[in-house]
C-alpha atoms as a PDB file:
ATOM      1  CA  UNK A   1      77.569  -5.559 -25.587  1.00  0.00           C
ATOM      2  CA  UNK A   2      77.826  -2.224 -23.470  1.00  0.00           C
ATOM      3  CA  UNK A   3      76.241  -0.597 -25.911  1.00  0.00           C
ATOM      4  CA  UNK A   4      72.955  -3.259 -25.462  1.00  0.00           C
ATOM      5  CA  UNK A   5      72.793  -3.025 -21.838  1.00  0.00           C
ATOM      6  CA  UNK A   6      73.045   0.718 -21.625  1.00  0.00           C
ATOM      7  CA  UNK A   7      70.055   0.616 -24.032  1.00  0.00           C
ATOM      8  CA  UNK A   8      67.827  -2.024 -22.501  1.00  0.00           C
ATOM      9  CA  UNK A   9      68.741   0.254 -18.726  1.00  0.00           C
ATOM     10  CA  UNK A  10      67.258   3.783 -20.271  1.00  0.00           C
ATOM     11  CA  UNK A  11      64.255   1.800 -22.241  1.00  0.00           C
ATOM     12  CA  UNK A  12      63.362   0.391 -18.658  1.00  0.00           C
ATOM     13  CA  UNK A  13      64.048   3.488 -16.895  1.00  0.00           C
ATOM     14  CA  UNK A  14      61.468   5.280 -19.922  1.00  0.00           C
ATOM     15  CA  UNK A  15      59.113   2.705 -19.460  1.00  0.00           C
ATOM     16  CA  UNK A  16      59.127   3.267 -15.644  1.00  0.00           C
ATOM     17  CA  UNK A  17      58.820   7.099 -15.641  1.00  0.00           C
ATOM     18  CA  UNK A  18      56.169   6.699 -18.254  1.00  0.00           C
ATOM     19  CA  UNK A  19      54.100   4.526 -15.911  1.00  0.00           C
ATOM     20  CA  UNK A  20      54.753   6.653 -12.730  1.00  0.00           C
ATOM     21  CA  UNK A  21      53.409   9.495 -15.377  1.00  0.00           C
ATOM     22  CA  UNK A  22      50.213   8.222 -15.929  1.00  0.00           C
ATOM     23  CA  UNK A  23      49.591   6.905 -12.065  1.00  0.00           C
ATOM     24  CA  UNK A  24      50.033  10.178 -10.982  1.00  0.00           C
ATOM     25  CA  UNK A  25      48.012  12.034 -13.823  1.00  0.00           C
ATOM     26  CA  UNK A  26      45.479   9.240 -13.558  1.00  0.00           C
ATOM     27  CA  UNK A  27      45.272  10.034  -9.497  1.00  0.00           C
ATOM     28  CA  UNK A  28      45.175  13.752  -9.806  1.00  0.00           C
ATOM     29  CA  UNK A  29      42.116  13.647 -12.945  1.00  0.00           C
ATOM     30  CA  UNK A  30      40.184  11.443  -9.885  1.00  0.00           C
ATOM     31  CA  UNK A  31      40.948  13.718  -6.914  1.00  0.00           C
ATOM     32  CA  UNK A  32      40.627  16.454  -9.036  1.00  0.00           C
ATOM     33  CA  UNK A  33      36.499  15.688  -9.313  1.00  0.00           C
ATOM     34  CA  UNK A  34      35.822  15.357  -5.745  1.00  0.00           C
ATOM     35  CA  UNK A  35      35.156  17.678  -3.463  1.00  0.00           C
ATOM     36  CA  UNK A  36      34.269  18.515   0.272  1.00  0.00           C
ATOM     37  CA  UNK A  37      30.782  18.246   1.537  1.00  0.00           C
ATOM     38  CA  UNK A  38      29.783  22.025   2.795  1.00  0.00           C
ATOM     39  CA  UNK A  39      28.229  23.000   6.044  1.00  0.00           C
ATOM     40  CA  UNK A  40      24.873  23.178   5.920  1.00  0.00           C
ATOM     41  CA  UNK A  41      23.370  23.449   9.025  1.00  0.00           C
ATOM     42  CA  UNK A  42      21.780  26.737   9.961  1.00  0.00           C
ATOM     43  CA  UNK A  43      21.245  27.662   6.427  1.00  0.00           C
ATOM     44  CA  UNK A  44      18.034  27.922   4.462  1.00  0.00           C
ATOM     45  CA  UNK A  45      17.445  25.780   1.451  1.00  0.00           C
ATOM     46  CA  UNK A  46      17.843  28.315  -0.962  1.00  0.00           C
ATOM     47  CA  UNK A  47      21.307  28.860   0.852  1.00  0.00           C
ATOM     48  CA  UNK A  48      22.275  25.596   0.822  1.00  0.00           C
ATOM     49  CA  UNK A  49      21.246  25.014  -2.660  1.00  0.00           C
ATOM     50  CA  UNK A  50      23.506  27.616  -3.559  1.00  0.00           C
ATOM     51  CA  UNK A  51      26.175  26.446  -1.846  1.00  0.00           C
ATOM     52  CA  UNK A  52      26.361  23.027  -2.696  1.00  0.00           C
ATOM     53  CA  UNK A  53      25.317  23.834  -6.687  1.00  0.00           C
ATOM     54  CA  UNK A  54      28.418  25.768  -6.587  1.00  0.00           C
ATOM     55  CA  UNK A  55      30.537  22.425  -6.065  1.00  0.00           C
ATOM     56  CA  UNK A  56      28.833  20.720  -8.643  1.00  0.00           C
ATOM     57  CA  UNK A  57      26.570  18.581  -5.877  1.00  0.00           C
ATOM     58  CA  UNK A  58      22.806  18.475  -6.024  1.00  0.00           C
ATOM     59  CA  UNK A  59      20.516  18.851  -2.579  1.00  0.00           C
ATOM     60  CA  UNK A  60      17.268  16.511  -1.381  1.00  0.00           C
ATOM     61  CA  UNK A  61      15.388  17.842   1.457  1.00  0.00           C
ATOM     62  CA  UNK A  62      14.069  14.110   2.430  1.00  0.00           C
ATOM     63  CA  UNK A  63      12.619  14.876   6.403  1.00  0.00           C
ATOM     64  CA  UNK A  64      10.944  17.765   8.093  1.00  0.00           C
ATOM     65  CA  UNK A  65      11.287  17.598  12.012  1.00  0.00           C
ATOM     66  CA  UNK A  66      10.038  19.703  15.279  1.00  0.00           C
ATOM     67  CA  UNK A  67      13.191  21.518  16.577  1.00  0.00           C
ATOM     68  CA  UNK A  68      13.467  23.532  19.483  1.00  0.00           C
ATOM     69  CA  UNK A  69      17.267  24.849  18.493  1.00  0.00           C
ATOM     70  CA  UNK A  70      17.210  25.470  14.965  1.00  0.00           C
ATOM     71  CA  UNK A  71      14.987  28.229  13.743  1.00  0.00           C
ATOM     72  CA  UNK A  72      12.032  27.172  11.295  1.00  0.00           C
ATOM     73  CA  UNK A  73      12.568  26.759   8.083  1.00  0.00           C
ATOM     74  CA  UNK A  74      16.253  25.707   8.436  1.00  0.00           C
ATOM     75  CA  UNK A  75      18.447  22.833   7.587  1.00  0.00           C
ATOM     76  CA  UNK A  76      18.834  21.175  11.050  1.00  0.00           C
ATOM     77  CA  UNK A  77      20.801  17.744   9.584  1.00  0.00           C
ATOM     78  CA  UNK A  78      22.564  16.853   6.461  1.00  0.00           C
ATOM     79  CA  UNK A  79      24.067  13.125   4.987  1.00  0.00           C
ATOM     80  CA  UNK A  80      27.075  13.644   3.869  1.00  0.00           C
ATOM     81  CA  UNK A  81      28.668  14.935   6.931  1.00  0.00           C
ATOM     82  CA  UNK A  82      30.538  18.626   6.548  1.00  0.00           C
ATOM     83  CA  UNK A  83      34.453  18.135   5.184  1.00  0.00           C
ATOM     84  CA  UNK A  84      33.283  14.513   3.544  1.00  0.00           C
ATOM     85  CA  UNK A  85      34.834  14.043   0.489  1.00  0.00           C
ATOM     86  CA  UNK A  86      32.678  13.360  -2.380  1.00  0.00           C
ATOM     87  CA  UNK A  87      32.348  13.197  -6.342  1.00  0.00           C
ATOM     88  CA  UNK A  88      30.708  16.223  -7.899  1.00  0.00           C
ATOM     89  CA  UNK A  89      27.436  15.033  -8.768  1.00  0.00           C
ATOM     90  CA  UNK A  90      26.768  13.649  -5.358  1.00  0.00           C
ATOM     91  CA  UNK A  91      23.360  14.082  -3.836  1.00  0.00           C
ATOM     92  CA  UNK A  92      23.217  15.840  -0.057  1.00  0.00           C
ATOM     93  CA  UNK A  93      20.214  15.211   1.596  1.00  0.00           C
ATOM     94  CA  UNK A  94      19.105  17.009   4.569  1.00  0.00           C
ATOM     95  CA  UNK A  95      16.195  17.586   7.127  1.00  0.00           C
ATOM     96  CA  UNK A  96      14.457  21.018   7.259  1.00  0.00           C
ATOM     97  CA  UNK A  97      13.763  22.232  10.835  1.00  0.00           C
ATOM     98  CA  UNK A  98       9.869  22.976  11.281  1.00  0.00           C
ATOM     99  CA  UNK A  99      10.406  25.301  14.936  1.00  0.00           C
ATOM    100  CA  UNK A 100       9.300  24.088  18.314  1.00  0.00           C
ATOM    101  CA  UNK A 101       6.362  22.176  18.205  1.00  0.00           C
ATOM    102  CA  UNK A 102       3.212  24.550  18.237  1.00  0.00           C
ATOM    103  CA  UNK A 103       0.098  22.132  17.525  1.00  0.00           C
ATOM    104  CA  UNK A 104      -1.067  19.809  20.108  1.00  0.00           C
ATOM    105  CA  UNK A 105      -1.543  15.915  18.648  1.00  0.00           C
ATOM    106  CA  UNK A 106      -4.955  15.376  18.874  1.00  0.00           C
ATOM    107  CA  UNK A 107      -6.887  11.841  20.518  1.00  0.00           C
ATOM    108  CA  UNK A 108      -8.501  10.469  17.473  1.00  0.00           C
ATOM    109  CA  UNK A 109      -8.925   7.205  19.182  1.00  0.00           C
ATOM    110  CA  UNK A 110     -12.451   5.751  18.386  1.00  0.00           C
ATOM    111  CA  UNK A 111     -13.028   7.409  15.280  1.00  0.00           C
ATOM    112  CA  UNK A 112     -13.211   6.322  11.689  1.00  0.00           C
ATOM    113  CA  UNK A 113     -10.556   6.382  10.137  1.00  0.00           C
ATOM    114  CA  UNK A 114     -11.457   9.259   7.557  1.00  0.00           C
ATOM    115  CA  UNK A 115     -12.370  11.404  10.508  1.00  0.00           C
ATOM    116  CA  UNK A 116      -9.158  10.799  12.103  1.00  0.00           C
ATOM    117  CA  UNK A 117      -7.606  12.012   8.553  1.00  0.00           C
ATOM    118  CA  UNK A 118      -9.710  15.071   8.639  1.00  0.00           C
ATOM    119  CA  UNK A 119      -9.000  16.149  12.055  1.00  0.00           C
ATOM    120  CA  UNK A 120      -5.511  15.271  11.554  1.00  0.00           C
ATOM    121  CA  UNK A 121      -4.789  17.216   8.658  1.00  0.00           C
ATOM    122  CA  UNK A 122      -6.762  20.629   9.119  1.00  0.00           C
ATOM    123  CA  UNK A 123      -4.350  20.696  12.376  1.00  0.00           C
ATOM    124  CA  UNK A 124      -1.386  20.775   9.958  1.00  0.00           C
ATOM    125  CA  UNK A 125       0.066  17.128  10.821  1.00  0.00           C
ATOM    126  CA  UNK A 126       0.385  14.357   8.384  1.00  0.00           C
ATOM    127  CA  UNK A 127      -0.876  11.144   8.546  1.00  0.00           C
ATOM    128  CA  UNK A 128       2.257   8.661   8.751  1.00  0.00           C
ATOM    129  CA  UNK A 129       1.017   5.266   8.189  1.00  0.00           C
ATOM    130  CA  UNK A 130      -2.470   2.959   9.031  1.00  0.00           C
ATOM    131  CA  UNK A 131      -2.467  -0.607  10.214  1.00  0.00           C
ATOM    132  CA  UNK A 132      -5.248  -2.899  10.874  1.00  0.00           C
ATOM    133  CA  UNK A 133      -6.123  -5.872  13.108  1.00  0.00           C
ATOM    134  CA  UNK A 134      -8.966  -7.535  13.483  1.00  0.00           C
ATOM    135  CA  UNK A 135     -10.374  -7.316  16.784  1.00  0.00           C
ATOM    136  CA  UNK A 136     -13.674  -9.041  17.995  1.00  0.00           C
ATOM    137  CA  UNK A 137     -16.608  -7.179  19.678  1.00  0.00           C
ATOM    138  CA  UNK A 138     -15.591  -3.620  18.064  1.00  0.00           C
ATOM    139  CA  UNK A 139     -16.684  -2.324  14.927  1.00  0.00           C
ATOM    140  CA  UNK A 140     -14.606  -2.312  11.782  1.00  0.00           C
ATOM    141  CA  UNK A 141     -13.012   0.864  10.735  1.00  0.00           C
ATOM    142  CA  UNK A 142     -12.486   2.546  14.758  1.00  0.00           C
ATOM    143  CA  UNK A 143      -9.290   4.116  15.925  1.00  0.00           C
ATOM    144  CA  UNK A 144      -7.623   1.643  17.932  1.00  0.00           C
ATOM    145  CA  UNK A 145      -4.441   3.602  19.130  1.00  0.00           C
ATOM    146  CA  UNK A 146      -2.201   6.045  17.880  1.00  0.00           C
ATOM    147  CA  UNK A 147       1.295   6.917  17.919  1.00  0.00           C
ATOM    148  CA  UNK A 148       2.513   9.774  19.125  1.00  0.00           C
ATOM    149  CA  UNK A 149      -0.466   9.695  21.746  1.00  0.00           C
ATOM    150  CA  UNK A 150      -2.453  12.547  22.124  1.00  0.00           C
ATOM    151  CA  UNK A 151      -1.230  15.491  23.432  1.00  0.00           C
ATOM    152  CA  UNK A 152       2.374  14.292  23.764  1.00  0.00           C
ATOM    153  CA  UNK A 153       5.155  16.269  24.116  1.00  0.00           C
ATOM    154  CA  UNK A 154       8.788  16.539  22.073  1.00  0.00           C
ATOM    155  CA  UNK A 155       7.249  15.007  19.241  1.00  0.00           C
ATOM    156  CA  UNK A 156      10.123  14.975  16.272  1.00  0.00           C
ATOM    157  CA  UNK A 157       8.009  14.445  13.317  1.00  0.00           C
ATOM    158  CA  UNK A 158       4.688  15.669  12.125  1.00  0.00           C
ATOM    159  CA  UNK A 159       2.772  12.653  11.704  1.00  0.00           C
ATOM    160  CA  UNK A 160       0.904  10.225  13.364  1.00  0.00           C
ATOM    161  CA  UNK A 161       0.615   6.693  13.013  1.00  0.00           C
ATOM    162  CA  UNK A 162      -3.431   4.977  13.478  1.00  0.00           C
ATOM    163  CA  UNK A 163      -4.559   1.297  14.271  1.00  0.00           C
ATOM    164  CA  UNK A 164      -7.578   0.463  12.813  1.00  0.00           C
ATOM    165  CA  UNK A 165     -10.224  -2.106  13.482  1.00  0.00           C
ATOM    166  CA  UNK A 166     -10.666  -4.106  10.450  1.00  0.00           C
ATOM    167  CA  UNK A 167     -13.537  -6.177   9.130  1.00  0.00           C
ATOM    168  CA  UNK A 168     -13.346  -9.723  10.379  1.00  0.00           C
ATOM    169  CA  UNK A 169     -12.328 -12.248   6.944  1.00  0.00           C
ATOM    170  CA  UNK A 170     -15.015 -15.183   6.247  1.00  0.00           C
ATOM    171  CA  UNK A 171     -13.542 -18.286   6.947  1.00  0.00           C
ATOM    172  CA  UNK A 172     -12.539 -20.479   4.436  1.00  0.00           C
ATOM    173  CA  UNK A 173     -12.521 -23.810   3.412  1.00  0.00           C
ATOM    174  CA  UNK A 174     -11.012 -26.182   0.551  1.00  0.00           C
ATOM    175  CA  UNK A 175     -14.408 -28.304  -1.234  1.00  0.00           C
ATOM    176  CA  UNK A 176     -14.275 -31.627  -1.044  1.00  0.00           C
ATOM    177  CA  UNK A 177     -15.314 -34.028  -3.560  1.00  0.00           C
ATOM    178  CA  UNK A 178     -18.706 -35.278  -3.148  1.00  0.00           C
ATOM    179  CA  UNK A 179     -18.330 -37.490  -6.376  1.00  0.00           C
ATOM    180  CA  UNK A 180     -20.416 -40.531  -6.377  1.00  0.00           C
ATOM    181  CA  UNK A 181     -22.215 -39.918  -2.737  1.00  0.00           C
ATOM    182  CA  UNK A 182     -26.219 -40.027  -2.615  1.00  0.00           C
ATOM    183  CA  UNK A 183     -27.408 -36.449  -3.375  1.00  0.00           C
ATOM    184  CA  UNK A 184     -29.834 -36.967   0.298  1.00  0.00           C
ATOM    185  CA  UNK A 185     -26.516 -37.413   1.893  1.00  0.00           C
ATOM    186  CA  UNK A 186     -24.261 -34.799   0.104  1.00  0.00           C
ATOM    187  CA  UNK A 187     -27.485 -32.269   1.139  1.00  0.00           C
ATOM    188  CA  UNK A 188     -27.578 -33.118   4.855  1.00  0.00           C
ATOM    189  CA  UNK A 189     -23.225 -32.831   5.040  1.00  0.00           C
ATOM    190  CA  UNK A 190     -23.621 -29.263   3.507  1.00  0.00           C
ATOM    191  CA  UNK A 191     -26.491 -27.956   5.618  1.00  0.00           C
ATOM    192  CA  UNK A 192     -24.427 -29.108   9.009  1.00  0.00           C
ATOM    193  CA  UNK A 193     -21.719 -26.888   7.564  1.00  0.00           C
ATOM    194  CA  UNK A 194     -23.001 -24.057   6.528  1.00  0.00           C
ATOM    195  CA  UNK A 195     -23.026 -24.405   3.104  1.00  0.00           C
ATOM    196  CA  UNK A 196     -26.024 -23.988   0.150  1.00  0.00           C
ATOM    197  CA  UNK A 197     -26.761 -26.485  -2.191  1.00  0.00           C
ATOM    198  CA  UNK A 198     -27.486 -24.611  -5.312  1.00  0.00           C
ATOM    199  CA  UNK A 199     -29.037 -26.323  -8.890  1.00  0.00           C
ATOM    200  CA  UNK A 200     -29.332 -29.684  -9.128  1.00  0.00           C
ATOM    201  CA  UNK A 201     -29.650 -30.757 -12.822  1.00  0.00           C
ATOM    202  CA  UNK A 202     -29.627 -34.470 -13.803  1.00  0.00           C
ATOM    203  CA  UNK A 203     -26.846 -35.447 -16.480  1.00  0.00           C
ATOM    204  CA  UNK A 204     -28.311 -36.347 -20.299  1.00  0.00           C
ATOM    205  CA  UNK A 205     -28.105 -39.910 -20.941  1.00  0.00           C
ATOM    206  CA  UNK A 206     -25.396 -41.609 -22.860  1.00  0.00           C
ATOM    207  CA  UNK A 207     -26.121 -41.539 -26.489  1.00  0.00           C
ATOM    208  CA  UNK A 208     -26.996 -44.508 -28.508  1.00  0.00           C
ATOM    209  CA  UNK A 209     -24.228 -45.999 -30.504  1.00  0.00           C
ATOM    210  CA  UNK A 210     -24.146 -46.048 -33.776  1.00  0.00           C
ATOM    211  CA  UNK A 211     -24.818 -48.672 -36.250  1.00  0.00           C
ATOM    212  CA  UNK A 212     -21.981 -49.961 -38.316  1.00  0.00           C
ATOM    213  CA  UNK A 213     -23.452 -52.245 -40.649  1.00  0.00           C
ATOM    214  CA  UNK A 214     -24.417 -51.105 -43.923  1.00  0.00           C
ATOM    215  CA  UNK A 215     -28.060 -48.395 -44.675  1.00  0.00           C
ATOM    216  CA  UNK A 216     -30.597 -50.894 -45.631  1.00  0.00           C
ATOM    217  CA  UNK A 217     -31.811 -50.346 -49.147  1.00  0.00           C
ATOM    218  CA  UNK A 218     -34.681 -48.528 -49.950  1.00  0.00           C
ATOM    219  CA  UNK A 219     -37.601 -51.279 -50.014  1.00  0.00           C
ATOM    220  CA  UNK A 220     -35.855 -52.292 -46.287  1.00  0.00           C
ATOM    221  CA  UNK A 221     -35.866 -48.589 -44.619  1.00  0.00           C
ATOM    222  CA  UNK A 222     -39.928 -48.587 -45.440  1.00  0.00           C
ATOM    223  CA  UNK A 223     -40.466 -51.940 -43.606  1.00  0.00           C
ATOM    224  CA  UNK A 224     -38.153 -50.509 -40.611  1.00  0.00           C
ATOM    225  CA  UNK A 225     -39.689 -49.703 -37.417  1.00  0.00           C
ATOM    226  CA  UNK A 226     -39.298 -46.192 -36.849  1.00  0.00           C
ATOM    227  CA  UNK A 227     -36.328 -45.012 -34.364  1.00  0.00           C
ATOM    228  CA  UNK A 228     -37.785 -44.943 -31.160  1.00  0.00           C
ATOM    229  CA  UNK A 229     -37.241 -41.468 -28.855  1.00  0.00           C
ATOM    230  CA  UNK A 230     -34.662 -41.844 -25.954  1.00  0.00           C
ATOM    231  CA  UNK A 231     -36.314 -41.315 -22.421  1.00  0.00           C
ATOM    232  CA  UNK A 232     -36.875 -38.117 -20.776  1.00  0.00           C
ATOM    233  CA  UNK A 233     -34.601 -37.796 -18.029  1.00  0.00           C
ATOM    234  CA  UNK A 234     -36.198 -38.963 -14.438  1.00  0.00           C
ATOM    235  CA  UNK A 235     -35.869 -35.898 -12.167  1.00  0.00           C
ATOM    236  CA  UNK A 236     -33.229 -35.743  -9.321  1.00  0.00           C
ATOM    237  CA  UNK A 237     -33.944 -37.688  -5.454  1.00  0.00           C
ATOM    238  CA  UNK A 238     -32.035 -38.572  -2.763  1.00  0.00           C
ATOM    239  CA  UNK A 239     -30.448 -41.064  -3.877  1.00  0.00           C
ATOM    240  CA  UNK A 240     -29.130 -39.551  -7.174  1.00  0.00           C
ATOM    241  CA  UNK A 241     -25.240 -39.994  -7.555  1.00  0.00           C
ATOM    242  CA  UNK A 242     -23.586 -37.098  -7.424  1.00  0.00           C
ATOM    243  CA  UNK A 243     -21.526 -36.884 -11.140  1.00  0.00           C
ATOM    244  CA  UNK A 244     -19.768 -33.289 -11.362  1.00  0.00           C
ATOM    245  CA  UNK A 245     -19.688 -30.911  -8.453  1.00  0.00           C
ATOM    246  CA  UNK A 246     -19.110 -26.812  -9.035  1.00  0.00           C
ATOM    247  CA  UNK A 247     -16.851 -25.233  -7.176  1.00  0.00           C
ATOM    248  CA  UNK A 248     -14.918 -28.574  -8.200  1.00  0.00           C
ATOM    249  CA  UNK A 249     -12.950 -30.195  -5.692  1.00  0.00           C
ATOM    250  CA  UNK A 250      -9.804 -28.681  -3.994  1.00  0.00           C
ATOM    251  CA  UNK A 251     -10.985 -25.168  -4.687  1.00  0.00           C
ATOM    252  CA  UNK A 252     -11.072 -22.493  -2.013  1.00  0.00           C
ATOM    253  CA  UNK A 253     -14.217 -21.788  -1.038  1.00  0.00           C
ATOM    254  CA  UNK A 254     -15.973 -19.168   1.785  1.00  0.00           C
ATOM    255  CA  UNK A 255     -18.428 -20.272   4.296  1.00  0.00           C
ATOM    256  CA  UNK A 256     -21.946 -20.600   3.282  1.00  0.00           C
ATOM    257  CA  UNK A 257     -21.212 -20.653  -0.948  1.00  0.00           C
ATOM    258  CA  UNK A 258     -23.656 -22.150  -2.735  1.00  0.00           C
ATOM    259  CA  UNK A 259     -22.855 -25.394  -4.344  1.00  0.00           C
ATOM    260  CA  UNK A 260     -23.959 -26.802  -7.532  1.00  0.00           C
ATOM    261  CA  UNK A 261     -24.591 -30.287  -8.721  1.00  0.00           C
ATOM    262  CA  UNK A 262     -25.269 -32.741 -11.980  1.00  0.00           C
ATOM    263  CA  UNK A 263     -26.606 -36.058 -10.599  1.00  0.00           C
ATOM    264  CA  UNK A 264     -27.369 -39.334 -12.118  1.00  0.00           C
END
């Protein structure tokens, strides 16, 4: 019975060292793949490429900003911050310093828009982003405002920011049904809206129907009157029924479309 206890103690004591065993070697093959996040600040990119390829970590140079403290052409910020512990395969990204700020921002207010690119650019800047607003009274496509204003000082980034005038949208409307109104009537309601009325075609006539009884014999069919041809159709007036509409009902339609109609 000793003998059984003393057992079951040292297979539980095994079992216990063999699961501290592989916690620890588990924790050390994890910490052993990460690593701390270098200084980069003050270096150039091909410095700071070196330094973090060396570690197994890969660099992004994501922002370029004006700096009056950190020489041109040098990291000036980095994400991870220095000493932060990372996996190897971990992207850094920093911002590359671009000097003090040497060109003035120029006022490209009341330009087009592709002259404000142009005069932009060929002064080095970029050109950040372009919104547009509709604005009554001013032309479409005119510089609006810009951000940073012209010749503004401690700008951080290189790029400017334009509102644009934009061409005023023609208004819309949702077509109503002018099904079985007078065609004098239906004319008259789109005229005092603005609307065209397009072709007016009447609809054919219904066909006749056909005749069920039996084909007459031969010596029959000769003494038949002949068929007699169906009626042109009369052409359309005022007080044709409208029958089908185009654009059909409930469709989106801009101010003064053209309308179409097949009266009755």
């Amino acid at each position: 019975m000793k003998s059984a206890l003393r057992f079951a103690s040292l297979a539980l004591v095994l079992v216990v060292v063999a699961m501290v065993s592989a916690l620890t070697a588990m924790r050390f093959a994890i910490h052993g793949q990460e690593v701390s996040v270098p200084a980069l600040v003050g270096l150039t990119p091909a410095q700071a490429e070196h330094a973090v390829s060396g570690l197994g970590l890969e660099m992004s140079i994501e922002r370029k900003y004006y700096s009056p403290q950190i020489p041109e052409g040098k990291i000036m910020s980095q994400l991870p911050l220095p000493g932060t512990k990372v996996r190897r395969g971990w992207q850094v990204r920093v911002a590359q310093s671009l000097g003090p700020t040497r060109v003035a921002i120029p006022d490209v207010t009341g330009e087009s828009e592709h002259a404000a690119d142009f005069n932009i650019r060929r002064r080095g800047l970029e050109l950040s982003s372009t919104a547009e607003v509709e604005t009554p009274g001013i032309p479409a496509d005119q510089v609006l405002a810009q951000s940073p204003p012209a010749n503004a000082t401690q700008v951080l980034a290189p790029k400017i920011s334009l509102l644009v005038t934009a061409a005023p949208q023609p208004q819309s409307f949702v077509m109503p049904s002018f099904l079985g109104q007078p065609l004098g009537s239906v004319s008259r309601t789109l005229q005092d809206n603005g609307f065209k009325l397009g072709t007016v075609s009447v609809a054919a006539p219904a066909s006749a129907p056909a005749d069920s009884q039996a084909a007459p014999d031969a010596a029959n069919a000769q003494t038949s009157p002949p068929a007699q041809a169906l009626p042109a159709p009369a052409q359309p007036s005022p007080a044709s029924i409208v029958v089908a509409q185009l654009p059909a009902p409930g469709q989106k339609v801009a101010a003064g479309s053209t309308v179409n109609f097949e009266v009755r």
